[in-house]
C-alpha atoms as a PDB file:
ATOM      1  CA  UNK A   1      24.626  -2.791 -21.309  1.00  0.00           C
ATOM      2  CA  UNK A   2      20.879  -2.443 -21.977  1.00  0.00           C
ATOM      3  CA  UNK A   3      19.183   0.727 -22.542  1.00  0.00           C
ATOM      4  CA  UNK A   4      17.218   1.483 -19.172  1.00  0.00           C
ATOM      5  CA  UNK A   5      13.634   3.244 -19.682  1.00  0.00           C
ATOM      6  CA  UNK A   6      13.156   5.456 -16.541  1.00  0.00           C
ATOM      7  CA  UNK A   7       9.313   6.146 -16.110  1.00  0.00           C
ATOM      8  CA  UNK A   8       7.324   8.312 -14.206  1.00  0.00           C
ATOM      9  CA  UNK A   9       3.927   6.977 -13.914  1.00  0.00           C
ATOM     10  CA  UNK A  10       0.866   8.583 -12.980  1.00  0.00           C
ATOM     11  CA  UNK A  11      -2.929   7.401 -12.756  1.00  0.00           C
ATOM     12  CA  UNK A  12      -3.662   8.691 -16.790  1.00  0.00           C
ATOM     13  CA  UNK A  13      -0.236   9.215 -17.952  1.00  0.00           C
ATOM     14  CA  UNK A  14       3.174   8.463 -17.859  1.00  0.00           C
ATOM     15  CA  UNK A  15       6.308   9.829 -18.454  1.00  0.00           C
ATOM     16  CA  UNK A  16       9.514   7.947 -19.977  1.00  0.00           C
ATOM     17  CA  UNK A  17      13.332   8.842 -20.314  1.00  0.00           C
ATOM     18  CA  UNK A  18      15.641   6.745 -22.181  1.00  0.00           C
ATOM     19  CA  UNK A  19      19.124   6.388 -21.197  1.00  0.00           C
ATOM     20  CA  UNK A  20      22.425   4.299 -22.652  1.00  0.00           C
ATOM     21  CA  UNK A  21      24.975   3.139 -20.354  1.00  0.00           C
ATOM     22  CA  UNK A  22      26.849   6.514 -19.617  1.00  0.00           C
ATOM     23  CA  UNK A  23      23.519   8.274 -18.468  1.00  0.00           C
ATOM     24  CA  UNK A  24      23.011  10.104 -21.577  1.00  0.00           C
ATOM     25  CA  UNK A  25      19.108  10.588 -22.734  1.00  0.00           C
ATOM     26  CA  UNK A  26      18.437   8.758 -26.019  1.00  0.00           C
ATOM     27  CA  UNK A  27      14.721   9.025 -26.335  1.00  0.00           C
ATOM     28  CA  UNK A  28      11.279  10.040 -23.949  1.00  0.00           C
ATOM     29  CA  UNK A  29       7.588  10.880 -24.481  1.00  0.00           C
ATOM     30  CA  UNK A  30       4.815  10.991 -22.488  1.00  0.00           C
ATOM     31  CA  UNK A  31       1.550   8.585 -23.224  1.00  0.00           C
ATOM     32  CA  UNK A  32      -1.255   8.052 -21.901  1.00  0.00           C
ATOM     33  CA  UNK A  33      -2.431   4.985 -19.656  1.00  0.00           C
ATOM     34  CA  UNK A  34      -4.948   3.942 -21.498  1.00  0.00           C
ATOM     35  CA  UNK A  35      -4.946   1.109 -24.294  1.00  0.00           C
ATOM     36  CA  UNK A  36      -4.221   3.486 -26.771  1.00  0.00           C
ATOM     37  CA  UNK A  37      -1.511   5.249 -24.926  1.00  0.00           C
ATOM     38  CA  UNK A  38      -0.087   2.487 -23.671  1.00  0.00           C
ATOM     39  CA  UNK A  39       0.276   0.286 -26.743  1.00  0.00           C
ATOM     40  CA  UNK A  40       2.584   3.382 -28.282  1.00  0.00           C
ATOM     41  CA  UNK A  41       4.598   3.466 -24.879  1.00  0.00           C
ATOM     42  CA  UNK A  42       5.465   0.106 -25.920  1.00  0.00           C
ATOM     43  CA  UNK A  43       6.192   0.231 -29.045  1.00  0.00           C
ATOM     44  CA  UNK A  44       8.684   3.076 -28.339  1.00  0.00           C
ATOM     45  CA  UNK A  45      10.491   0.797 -25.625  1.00  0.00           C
ATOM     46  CA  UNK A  46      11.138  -1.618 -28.348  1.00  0.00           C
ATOM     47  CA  UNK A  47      12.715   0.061 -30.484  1.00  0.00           C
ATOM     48  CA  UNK A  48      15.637  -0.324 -28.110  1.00  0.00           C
ATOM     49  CA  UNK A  49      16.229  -4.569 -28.526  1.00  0.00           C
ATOM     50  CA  UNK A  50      18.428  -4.839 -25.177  1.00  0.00           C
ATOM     51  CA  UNK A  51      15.878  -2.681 -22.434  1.00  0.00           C
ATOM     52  CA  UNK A  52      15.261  -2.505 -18.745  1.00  0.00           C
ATOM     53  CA  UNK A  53      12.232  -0.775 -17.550  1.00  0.00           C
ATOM     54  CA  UNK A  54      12.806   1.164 -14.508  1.00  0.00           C
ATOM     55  CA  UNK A  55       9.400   2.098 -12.879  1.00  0.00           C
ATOM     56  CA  UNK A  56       9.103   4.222  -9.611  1.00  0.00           C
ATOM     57  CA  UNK A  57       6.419   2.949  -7.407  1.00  0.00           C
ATOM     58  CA  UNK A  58       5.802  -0.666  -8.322  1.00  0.00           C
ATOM     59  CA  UNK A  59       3.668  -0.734  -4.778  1.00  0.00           C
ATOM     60  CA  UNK A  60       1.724   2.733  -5.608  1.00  0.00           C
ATOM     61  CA  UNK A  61       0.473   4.200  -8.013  1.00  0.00           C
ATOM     62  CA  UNK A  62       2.952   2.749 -10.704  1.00  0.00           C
ATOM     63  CA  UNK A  63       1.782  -0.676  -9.574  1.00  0.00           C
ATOM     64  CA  UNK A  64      -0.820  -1.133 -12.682  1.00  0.00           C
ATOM     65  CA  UNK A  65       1.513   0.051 -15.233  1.00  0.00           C
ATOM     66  CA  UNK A  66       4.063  -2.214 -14.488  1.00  0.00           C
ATOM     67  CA  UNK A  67       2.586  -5.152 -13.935  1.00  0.00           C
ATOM     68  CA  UNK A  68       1.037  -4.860 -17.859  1.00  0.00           C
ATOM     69  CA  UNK A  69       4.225  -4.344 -18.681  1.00  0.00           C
ATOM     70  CA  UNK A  70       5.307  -7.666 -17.405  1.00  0.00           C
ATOM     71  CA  UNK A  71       2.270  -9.298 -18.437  1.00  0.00           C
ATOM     72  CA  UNK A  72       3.902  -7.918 -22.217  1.00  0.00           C
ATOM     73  CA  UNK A  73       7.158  -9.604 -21.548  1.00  0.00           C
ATOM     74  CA  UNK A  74       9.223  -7.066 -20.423  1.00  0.00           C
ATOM     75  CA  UNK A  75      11.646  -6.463 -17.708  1.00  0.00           C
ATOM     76  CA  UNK A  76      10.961  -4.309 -15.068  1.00  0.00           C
ATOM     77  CA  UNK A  77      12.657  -2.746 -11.977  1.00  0.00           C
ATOM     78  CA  UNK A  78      11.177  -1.272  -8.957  1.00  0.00           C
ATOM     79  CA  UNK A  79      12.745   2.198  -8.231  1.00  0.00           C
ATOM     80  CA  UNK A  80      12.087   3.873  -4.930  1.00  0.00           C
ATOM     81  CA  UNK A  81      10.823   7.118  -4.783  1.00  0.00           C
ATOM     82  CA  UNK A  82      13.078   8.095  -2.074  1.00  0.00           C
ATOM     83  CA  UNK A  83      16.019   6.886  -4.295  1.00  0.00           C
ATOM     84  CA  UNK A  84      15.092   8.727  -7.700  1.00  0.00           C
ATOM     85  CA  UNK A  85      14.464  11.765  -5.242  1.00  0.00           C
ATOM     86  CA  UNK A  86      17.940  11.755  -4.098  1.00  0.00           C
ATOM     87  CA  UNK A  87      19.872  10.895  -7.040  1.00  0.00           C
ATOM     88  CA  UNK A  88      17.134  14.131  -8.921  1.00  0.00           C
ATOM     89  CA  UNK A  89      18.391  16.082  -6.489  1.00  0.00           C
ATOM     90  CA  UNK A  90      22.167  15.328  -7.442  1.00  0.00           C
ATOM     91  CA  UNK A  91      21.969  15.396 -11.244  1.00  0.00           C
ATOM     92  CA  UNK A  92      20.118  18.736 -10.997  1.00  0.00           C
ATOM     93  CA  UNK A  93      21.294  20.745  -8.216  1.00  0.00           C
ATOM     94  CA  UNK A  94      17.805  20.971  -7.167  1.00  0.00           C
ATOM     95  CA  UNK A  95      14.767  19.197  -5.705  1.00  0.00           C
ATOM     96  CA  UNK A  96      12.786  20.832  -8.895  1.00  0.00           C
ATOM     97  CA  UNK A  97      10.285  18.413 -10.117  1.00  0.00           C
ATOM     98  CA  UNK A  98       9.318  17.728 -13.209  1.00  0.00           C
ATOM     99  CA  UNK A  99       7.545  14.266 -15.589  1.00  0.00           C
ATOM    100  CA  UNK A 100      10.816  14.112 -17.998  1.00  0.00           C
ATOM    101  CA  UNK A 101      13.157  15.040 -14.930  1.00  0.00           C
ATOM    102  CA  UNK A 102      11.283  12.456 -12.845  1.00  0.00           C
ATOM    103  CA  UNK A 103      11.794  10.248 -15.448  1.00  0.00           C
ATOM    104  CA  UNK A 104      15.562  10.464 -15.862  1.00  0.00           C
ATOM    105  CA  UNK A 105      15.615  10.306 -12.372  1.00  0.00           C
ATOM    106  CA  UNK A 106      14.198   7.260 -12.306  1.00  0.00           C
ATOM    107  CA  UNK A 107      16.303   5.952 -15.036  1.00  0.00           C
ATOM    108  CA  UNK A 108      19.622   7.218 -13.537  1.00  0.00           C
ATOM    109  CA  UNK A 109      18.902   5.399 -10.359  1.00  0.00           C
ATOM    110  CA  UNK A 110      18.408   2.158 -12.032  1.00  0.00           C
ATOM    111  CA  UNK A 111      21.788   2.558 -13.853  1.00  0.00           C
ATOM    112  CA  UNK A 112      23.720   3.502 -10.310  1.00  0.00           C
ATOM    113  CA  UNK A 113      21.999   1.199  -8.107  1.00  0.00           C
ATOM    114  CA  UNK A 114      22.238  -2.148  -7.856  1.00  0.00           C
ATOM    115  CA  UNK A 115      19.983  -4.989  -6.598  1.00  0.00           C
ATOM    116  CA  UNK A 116      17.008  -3.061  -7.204  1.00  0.00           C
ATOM    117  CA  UNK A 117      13.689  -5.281  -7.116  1.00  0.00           C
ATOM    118  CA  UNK A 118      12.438  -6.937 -10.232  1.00  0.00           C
ATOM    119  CA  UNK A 119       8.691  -6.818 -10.479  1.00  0.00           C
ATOM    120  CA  UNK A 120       7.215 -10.825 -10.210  1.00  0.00           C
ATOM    121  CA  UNK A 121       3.589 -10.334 -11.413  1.00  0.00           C
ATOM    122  CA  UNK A 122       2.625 -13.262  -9.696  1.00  0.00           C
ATOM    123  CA  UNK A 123      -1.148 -13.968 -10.262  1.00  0.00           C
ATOM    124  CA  UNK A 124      -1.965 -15.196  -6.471  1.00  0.00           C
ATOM    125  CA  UNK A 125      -0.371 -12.482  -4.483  1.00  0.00           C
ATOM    126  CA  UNK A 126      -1.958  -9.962  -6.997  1.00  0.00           C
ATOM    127  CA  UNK A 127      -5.384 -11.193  -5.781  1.00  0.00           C
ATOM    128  CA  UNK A 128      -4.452 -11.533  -2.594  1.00  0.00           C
ATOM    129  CA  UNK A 129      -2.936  -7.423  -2.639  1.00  0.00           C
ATOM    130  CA  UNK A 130      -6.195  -6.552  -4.474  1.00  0.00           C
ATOM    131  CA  UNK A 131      -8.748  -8.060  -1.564  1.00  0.00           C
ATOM    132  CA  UNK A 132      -6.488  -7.124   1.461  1.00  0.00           C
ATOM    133  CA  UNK A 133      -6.881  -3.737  -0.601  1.00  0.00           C
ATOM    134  CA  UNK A 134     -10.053  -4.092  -0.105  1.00  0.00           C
ATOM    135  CA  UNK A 135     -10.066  -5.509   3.146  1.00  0.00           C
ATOM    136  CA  UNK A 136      -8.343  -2.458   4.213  1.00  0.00           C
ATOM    137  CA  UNK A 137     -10.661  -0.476   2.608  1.00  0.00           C
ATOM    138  CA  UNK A 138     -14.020  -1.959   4.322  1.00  0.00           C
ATOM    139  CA  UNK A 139     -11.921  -1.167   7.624  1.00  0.00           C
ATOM    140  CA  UNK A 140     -11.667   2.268   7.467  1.00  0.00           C
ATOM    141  CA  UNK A 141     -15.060   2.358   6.141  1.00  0.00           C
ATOM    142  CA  UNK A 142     -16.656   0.828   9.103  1.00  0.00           C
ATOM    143  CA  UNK A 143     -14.775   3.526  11.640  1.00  0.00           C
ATOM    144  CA  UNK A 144     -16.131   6.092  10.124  1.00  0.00           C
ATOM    145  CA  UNK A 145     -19.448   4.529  10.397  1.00  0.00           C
ATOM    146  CA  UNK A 146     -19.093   3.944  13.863  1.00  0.00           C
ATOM    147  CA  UNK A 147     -17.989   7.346  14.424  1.00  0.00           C
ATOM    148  CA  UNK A 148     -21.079   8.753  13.197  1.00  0.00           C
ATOM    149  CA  UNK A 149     -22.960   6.249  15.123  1.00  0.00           C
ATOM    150  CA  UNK A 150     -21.384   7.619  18.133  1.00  0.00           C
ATOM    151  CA  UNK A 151     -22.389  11.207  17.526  1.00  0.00           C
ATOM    152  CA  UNK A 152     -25.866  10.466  16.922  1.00  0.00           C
ATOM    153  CA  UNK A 153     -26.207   7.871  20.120  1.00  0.00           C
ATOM    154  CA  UNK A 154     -24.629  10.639  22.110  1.00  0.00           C
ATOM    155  CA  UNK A 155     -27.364  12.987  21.124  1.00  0.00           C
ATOM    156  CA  UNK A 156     -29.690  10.022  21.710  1.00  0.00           C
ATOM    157  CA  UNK A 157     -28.682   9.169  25.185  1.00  0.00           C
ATOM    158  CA  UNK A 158     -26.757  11.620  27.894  1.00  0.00           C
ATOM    159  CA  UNK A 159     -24.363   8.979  28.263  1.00  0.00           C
ATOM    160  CA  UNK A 160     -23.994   7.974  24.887  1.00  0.00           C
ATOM    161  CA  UNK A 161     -22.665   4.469  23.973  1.00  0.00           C
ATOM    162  CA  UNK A 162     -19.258   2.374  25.037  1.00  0.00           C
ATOM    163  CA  UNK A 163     -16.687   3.155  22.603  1.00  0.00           C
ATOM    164  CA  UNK A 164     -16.046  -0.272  21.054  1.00  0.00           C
ATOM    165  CA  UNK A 165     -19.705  -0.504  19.679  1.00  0.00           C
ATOM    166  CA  UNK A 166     -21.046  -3.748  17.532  1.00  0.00           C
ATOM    167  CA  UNK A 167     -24.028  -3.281  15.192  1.00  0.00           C
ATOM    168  CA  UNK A 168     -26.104  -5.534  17.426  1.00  0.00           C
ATOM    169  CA  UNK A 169     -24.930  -3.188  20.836  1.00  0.00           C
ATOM    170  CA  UNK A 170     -26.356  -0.191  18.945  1.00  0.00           C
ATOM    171  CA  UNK A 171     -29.586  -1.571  17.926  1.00  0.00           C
ATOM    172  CA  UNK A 172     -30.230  -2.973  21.334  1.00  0.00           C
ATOM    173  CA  UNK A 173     -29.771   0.659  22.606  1.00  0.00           C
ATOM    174  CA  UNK A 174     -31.733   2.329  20.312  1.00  0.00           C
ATOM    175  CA  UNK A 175     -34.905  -0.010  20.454  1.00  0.00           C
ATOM    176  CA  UNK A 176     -35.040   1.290  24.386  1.00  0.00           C
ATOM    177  CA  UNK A 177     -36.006   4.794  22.951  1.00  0.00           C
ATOM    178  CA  UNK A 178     -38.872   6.708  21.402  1.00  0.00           C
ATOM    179  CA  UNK A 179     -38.785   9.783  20.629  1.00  0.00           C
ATOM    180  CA  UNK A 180     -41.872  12.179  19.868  1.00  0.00           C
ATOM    181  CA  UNK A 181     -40.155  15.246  18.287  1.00  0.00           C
ATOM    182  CA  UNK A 182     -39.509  15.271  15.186  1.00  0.00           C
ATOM    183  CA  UNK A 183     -35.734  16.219  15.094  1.00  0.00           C
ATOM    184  CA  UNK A 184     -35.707  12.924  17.760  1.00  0.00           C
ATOM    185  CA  UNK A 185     -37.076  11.158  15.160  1.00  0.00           C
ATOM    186  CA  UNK A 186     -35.127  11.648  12.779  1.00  0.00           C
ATOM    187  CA  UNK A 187     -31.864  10.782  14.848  1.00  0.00           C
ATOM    188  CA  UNK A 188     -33.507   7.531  15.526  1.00  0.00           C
ATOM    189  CA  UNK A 189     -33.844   7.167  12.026  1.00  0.00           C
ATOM    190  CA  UNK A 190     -30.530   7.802  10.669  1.00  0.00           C
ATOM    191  CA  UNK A 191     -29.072   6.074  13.309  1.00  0.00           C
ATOM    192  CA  UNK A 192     -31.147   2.641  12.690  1.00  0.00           C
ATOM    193  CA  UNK A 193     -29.342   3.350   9.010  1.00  0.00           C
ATOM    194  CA  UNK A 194     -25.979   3.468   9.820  1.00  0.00           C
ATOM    195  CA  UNK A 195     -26.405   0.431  11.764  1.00  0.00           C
ATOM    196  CA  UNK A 196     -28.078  -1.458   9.248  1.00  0.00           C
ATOM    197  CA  UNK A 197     -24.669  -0.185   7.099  1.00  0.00           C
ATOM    198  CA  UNK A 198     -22.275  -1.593   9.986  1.00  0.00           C
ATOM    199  CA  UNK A 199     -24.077  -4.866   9.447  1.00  0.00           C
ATOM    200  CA  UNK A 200     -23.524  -5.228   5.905  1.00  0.00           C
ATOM    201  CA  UNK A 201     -19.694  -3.691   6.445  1.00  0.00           C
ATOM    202  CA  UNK A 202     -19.130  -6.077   9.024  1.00  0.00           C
ATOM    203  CA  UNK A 203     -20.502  -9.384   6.842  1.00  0.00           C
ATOM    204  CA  UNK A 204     -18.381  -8.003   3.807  1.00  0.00           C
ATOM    205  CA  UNK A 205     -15.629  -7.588   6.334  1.00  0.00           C
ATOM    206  CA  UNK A 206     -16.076 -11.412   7.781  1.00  0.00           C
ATOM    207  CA  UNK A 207     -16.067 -12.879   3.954  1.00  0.00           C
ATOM    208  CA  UNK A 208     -12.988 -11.068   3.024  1.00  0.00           C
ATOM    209  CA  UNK A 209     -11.388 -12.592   6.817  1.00  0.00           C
ATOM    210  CA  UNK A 210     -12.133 -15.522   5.664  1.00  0.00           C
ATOM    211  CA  UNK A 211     -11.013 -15.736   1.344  1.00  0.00           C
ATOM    212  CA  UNK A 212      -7.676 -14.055   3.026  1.00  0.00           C
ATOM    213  CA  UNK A 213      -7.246 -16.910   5.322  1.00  0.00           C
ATOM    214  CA  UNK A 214      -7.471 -19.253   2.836  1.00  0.00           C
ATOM    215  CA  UNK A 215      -5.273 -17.696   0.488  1.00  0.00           C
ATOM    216  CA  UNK A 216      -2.872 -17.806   2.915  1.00  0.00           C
ATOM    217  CA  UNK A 217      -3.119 -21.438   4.059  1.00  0.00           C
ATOM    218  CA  UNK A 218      -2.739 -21.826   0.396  1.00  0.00           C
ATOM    219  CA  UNK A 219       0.257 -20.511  -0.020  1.00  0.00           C
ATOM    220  CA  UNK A 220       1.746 -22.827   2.585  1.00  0.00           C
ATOM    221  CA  UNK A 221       2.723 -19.213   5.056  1.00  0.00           C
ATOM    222  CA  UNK A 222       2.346 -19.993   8.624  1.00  0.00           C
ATOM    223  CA  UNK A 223       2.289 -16.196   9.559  1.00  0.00           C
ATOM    224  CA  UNK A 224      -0.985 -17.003  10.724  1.00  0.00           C
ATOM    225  CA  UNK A 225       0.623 -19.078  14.013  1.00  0.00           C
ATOM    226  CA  UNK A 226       2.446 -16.053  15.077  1.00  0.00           C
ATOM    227  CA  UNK A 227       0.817 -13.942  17.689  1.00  0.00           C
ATOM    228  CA  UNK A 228      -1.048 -10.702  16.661  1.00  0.00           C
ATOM    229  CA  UNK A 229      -1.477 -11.584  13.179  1.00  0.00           C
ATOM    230  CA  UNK A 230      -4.647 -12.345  11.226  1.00  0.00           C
ATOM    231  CA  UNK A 231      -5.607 -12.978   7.572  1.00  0.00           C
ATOM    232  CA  UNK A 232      -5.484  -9.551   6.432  1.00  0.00           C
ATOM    233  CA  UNK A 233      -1.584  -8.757   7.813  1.00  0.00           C
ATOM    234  CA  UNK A 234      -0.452 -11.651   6.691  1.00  0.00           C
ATOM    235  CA  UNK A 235      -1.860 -11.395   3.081  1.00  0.00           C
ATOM    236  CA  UNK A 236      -0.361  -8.072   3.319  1.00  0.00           C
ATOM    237  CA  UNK A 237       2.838  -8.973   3.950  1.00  0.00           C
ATOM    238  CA  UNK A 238       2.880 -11.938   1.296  1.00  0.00           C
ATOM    239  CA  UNK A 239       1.725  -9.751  -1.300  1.00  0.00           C
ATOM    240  CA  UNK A 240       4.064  -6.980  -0.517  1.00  0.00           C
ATOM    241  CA  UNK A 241       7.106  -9.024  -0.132  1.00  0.00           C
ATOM    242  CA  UNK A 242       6.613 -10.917  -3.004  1.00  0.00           C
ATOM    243  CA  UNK A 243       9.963 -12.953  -3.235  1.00  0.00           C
ATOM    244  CA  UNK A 244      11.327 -13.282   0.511  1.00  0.00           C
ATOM    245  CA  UNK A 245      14.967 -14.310  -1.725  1.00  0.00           C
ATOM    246  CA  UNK A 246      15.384 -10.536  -2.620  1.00  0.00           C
ATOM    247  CA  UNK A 247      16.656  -9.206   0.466  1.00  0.00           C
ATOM    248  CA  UNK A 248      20.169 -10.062   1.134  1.00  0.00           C
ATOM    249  CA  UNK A 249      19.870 -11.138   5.039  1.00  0.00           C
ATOM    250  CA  UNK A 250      17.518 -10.741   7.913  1.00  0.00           C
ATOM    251  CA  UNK A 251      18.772  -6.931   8.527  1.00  0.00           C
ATOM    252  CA  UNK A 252      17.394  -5.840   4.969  1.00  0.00           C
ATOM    253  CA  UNK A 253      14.190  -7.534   5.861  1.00  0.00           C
ATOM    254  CA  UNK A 254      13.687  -5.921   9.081  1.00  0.00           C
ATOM    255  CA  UNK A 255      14.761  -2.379   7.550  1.00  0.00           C
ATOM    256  CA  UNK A 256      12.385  -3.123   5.312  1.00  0.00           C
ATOM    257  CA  UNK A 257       9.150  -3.850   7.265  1.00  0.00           C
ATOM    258  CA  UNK A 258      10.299  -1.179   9.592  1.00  0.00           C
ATOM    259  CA  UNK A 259      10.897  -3.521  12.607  1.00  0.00           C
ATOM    260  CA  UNK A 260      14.789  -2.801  12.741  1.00  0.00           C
ATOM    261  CA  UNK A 261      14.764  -0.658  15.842  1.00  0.00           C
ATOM    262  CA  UNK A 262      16.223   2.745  15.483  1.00  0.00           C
ATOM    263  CA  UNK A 263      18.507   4.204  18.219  1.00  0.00           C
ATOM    264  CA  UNK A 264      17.144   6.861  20.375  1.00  0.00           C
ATOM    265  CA  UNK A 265      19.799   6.931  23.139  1.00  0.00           C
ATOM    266  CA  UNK A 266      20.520  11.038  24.653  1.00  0.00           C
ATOM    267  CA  UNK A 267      23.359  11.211  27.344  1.00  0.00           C
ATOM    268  CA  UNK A 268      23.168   8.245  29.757  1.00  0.00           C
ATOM    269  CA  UNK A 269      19.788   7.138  28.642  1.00  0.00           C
ATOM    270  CA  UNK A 270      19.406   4.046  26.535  1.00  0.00           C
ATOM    271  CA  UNK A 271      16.431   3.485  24.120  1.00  0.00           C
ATOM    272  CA  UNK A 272      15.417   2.463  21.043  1.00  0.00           C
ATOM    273  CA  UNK A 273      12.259   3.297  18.992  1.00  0.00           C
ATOM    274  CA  UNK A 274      10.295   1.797  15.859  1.00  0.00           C
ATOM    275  CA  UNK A 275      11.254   2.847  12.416  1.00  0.00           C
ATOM    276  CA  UNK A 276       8.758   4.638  10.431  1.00  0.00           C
ATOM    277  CA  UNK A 277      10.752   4.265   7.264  1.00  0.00           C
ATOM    278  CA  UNK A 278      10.512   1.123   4.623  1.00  0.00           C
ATOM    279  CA  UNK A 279       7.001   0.146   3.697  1.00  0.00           C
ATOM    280  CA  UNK A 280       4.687   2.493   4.893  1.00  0.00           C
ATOM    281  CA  UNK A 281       1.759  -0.249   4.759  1.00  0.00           C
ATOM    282  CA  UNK A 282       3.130  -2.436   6.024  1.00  0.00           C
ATOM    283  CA  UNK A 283       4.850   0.088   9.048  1.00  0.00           C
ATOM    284  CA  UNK A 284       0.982   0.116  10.628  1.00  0.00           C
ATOM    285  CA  UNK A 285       0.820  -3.741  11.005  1.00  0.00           C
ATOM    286  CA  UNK A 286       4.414  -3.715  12.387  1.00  0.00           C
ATOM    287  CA  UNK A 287       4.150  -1.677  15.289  1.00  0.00           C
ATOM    288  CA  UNK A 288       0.899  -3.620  16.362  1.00  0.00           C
ATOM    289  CA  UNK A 289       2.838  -6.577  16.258  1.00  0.00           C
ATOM    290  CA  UNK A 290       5.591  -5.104  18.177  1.00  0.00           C
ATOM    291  CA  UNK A 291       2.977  -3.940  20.555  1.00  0.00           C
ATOM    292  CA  UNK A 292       1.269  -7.136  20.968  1.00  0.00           C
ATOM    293  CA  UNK A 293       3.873  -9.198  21.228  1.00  0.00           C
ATOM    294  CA  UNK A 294       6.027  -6.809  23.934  1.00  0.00           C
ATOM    295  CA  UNK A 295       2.407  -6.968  25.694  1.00  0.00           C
ATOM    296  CA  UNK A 296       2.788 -11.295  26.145  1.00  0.00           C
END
């Protein structure tokens, strides 16, 4: 049985527990993320010749430590945090949190549980998580921007402006007013700026449609044909799932991306509602599906 390596990374550090196969802690530390740091992380793993690396959070924040650690070689599991918080809570008594009991955690989960996910650091659907990152990103940059937008058009105007707003909608409203005070002014102003920023959003926003789409086509997916979903869902999806082989049957899959439906039946009423459990990012573009599709 190989000696599992429970860690519980963070964005500058991380925490490791070392367990043999009867649970019992045979070694741990706590490094640092950076090259330094993580070059003696290593080296302590290898002192062990026959090791598993369990790592909670291979989608989150534990995403960049384990994917150098594959890039090194090693073998690495995916451990829920859910999981590790359940079986923390059994080994202690508690829900008390700390690294090294996060850690062993970890570890003890990947020793008790099997079919846990081995991390694939395939190079394509790493770009393609990094730019629907970023795709996401530009997204939730742009509402915001139009949210201000709207606050200082409905200062502008008594009526304001419709409330799905393009950058060339807003500047052909504001051109048809002038004002003389200065605090008018000055709304103008900082309104011409955010629209000039909604421009350059939405262009960054169109390029990054686009390298998604491709990627896509690319990897032979036709998620794209399915109604309600574009370049960015479906990149999210591919680079999320990784290897579609790892869940067992359809059921897993749909617990997974959350579209199993949950029963909500009370008395003689009979209903079912959305799961928001399994991948939270991938929960969002779910229920729009759902939505879309029970619209058509």
């Amino acid at each position: 049985m190989a000696v599992i390596i429970g860690m519980d990374p963070h964005k500058r550090s991380a925490t490791i527990e070392a367990i043999d196969d009867r649970g019992d802690k045979i070694g741990s530390g706590k490094f640092g993320t950076d090259q330094t740091g993580y070059a003696e992380m290593l080296a302590a793993g290898r002192r062990f010749t026959d090791r598993i690396w369990a790592v909670e959070g291979c989608n989150g924040v534990g995403r960049h430590i384990a994917h150098r650690l594959v890039h090194d070689g090693e073998t690495v599991l995916d451990v829920p945090a859910k999981l590790s918080a359940q079986v923390r809570v059994f080994a202690t008594g508690n829900g008390r949190k700390t690294d090294p009991v996060d850690a062993y955690s970890v570890a003890l989960a990947a020793l008790r549980a099997p079919n846990l996910v081995r991390v694939q650091a395939d190079p394509e659907l790493v770009v393609m998580g990094m730019l629907v990152d970023r795709r996401d990103e530009l997204g939730r940059a742009r509402t915001q921007t139009v949210n201000r937008l709207h606050r200082l058009l409905l200062e502008l105007f008594p009526d304001g402006a419709k409330k799905f707003l393009s950058a060339a909608q807003a500047r052909a409203l504001v051109v048809t007013i002038k004002p003389r005070d200065i605090v008018g002014k000055t709304r103008r102003r900082l309104t011409v700026e955010l629209i000039a920023e909604l421009e350059t959003i939405d262009k960054k926003m169109k390029a990054a449609d686009k390298d998604l789409r491709e990627l896509v086509i690319a990897r032979g997916s036709t998620l794209l044909e399915l109604h309600g979903i574009g370049p960015s869902g479906a990149a999210r999806l591919l680079a999320d799932v990784g290897d579609i082989h790892r869940f067992a049957n359809r059921d897993r899959f749909a617990s997974w991306n959350s579209t199993a439906p949950l029963d909500a039946s009370s008395g003689e009423q009979q209903r079912h509602r959305l799961s928001r459990a399994g991948n939270r990012r991938i929960n969002g573009h779910c229920t729009s599906w759902a939505s879309s599709s029970s619209a058509t």
